[in-house]
Protein backbone atom coordinates (compact mmCIF):
# COMPACT_ATOMS: atom_id res chain seq x y z
CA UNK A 1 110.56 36.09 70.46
CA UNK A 2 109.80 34.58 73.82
CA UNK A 3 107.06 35.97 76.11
CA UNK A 4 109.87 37.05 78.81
CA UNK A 5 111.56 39.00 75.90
CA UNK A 6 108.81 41.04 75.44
CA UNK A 7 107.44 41.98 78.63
CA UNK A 8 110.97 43.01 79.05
CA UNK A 9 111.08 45.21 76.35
CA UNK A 10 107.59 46.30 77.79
CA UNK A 11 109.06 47.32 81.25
CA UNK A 12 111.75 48.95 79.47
CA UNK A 13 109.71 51.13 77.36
CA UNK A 14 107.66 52.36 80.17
CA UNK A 15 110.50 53.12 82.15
CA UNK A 16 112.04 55.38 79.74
CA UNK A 17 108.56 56.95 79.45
CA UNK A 18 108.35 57.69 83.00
CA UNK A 19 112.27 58.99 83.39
CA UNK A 20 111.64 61.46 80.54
CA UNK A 21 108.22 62.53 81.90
CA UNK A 22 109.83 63.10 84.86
CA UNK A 23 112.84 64.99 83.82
CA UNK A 24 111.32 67.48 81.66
CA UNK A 25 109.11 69.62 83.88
CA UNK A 26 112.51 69.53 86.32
CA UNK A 27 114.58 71.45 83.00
CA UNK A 28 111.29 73.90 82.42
CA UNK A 29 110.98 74.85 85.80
CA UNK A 30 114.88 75.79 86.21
CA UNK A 31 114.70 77.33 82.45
CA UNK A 32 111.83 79.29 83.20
CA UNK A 33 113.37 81.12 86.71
CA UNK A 34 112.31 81.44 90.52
CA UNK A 35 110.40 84.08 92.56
CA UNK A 36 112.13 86.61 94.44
CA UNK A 37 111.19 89.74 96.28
CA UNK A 38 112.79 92.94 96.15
CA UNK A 39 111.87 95.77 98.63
CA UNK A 40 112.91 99.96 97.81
CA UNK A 41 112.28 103.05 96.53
CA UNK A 42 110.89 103.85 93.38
CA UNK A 43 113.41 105.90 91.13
CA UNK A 44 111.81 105.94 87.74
CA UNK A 45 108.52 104.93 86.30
CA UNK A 46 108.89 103.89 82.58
CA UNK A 47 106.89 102.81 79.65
CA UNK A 48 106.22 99.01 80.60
CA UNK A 49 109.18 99.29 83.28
CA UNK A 50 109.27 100.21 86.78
CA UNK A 51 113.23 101.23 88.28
CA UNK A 52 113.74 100.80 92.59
CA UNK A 53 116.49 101.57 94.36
CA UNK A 54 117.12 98.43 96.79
CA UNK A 55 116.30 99.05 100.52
CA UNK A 56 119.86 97.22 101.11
CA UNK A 57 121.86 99.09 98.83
CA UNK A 58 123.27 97.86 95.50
CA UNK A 59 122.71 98.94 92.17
CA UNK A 60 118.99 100.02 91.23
CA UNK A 61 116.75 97.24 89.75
CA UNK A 62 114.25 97.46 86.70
CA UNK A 63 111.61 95.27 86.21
CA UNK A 64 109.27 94.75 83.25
CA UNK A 65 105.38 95.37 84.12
CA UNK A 66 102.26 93.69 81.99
CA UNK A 67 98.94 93.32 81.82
CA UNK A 68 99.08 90.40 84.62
CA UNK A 69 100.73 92.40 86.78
CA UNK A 70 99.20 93.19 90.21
CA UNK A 71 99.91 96.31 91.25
CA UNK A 72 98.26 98.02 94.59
CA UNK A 73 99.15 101.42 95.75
CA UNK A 74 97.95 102.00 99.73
CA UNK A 75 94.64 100.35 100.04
CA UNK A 76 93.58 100.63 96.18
CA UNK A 77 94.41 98.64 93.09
CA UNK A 78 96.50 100.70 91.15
CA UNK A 79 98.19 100.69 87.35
CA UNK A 80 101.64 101.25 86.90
CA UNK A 81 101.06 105.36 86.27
CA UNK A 82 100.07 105.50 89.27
CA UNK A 83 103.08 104.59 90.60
CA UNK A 84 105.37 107.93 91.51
CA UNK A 85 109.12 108.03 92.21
CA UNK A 86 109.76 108.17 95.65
CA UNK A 87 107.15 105.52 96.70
CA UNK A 88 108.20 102.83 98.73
CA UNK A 89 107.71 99.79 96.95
CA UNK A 90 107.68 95.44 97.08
CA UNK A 91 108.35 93.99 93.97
CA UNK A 92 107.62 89.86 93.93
CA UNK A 93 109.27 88.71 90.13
CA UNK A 94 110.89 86.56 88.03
CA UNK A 95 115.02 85.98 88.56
CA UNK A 96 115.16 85.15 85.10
CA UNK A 97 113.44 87.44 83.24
CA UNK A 98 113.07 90.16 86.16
CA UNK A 99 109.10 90.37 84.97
CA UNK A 100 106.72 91.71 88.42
CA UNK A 101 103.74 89.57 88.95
CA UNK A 102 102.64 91.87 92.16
CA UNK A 103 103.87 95.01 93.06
CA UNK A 104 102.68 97.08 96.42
CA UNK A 105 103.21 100.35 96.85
CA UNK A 106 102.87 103.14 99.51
CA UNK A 107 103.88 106.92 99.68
CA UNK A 108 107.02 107.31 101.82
CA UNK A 109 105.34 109.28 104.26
CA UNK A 110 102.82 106.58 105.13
CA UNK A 111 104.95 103.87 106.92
CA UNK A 112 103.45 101.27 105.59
CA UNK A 113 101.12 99.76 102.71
CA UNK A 114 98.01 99.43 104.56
CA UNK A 115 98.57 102.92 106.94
CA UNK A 116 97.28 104.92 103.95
CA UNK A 117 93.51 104.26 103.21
CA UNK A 118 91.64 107.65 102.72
CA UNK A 119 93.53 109.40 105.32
CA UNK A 120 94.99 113.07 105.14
CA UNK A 121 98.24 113.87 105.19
CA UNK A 122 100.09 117.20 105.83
CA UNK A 123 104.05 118.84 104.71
CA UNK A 124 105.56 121.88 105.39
CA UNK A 125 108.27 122.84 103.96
CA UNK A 126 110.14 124.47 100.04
CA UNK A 127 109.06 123.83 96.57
CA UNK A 128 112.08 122.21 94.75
CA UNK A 129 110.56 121.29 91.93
CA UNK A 130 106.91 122.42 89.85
CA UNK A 131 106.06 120.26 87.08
CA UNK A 132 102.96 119.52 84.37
CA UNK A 133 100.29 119.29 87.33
CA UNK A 134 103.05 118.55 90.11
CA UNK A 135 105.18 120.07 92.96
CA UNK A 136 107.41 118.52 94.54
CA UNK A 137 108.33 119.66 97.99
CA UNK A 138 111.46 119.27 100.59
CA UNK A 139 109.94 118.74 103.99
CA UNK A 140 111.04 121.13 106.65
CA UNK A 141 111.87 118.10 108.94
CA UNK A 142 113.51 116.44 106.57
CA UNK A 143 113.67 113.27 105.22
CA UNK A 144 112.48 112.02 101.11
CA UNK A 145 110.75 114.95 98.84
CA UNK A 146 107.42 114.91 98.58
CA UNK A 147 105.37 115.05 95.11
CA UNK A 148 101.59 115.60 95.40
CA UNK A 149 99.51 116.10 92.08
CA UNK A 150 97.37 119.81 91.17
CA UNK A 151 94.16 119.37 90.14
CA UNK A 152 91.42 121.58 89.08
CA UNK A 153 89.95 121.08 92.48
CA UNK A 154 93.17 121.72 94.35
CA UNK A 155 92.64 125.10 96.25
CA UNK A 156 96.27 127.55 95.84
CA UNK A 157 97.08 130.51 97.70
CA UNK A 158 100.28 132.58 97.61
CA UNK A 159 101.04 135.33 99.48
CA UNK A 160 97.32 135.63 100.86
CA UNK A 161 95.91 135.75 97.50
CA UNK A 162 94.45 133.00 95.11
CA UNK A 163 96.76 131.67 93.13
CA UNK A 164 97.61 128.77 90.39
CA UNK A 165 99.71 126.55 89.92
CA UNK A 166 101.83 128.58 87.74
CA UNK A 167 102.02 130.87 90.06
CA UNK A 168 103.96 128.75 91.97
CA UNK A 169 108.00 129.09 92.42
CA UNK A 170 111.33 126.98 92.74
CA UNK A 171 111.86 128.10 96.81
CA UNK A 172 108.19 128.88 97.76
CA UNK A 173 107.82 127.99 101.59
CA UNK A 174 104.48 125.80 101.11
CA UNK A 175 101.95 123.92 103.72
CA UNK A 176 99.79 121.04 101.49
CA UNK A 177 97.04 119.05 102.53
CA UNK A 178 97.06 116.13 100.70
CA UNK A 179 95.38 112.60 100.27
CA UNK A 180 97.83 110.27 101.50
CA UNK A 181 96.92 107.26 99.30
CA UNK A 182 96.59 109.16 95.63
CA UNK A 183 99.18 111.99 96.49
CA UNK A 184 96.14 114.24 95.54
CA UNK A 185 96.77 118.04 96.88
CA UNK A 186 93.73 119.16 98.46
CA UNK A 187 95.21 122.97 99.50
CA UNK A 188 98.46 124.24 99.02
CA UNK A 189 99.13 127.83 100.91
CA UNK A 190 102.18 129.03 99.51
CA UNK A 191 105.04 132.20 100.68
CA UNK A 192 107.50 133.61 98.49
CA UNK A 193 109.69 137.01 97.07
CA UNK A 194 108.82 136.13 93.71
CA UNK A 195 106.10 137.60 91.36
CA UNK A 196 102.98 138.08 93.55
CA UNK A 197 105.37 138.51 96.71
CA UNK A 198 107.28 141.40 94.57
CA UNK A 199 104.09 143.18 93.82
CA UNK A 200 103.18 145.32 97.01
CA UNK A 201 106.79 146.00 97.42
CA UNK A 202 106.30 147.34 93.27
CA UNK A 203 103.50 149.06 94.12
CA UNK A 204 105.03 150.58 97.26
CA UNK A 205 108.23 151.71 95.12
CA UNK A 206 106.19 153.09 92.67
CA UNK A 207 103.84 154.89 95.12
CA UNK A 208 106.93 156.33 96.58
CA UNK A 209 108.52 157.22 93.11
CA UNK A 210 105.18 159.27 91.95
CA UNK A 211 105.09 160.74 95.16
CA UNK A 212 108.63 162.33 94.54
CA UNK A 213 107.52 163.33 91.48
CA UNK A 214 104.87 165.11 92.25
CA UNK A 215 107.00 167.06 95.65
CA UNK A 216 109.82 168.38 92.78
CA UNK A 217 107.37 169.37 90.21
CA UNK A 218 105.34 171.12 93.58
CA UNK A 219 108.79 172.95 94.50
CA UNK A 220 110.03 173.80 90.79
């Protein structure tokens, strides 16, 4: 074998290294899927899995949320708990296997991600919902509901008196002061007919009732 045979078998070999050093990372990287961003509304918070209606419309979107996920909600680094529907969310993730390396999320009433550090936020309006340590609440303006978590340190009052959060009702007119990056309730004053709102008007009808009583057993 002459010298010119094998340097040219040489200069093949190491071409064929280089093309198939070169072609491989081009098949992982299109196997292994691009970033995207998706921008919406939070509409259900899973185990592992985090569901957004699409700002543009379309059908809702879950992605899958791990341990290397980076997830901020307002100013704060946040886990994926506490994350609540109705947040406005941006989700950056894989196309191909829809897994969220960085989520950001903000309540709806804030505007914006970084409009919510530490500042106090206020709704008026009617309980629709009250959950396990939640009420959710339609603002009088209008616009999204509004859930704020109850905590021992959350002060209630209904109907002028001091209330829980039992106490509270489905159709309650409410006023909340709330923490606008955790959601936290600070005070919630609370009106309704319900249970504590029924009771003077009990008392009052049973006032009335003895009173009758008491004028026919006076005139028998």
């Amino acid at each position: 074998m002459s010298k010119y045979t094998v340097r040219f078998i040489f200069a093949l070999t190491v071409a064929l290294a280089l093309f198939t050093s070169s072609a491989h990372p081009a098949f992982a990287s299109s196997g292994s899927g691009s970033q995207d961003e998706a921008e919406g509304t939070v509409s259900a918070v899973g185990a592992g899995t985090l569901t957004i209606a699409p700002k543009n419309g379309g059908a809702s979107m879950t992605f899958t949320v791990d341990s290397a996920t980076r997830i901020r909600r307002g100013s704060k680094t946040a886990l994926l708990t506490d994350l609540l529907v109705g947040d406005k969310v941006k989700v950056k993730y894989n196309k191909a296997t829809l897994l969220a390396s960085k989520i950001d999320a903000w309540s709806a009433l804030s505007g914006s991600s970084n409009s919510t550090s530490g500042k106090k936020g206020e709704v008026k309006g009617m309980i629709t919902s009250v959950g396990a340590g939640t009420i959710t609440i339609a603002p009088k303006k209008g616009g999204e509901p509004v859930t704020v978590t109850i905590s021992p340190a959350t002060r209630i009052r209904r109907n002028g008196r001091l209330a829980t959060l039992a106490d509270l009702q489905i159709g309650d007119k409410v006023e909340v002061k709330y923490d606008k990056t955790t959601l936290q309730a600070s005070k919630i004053q609370a009106k309704g007919t319900g249970a504590n709102g029924n009771s003077n008007s009990n008392s009052n009808s049973n006032s009335n009732s003895n009173s009758n009583t008491n004028s026919n057993s006076n005139g028998g």
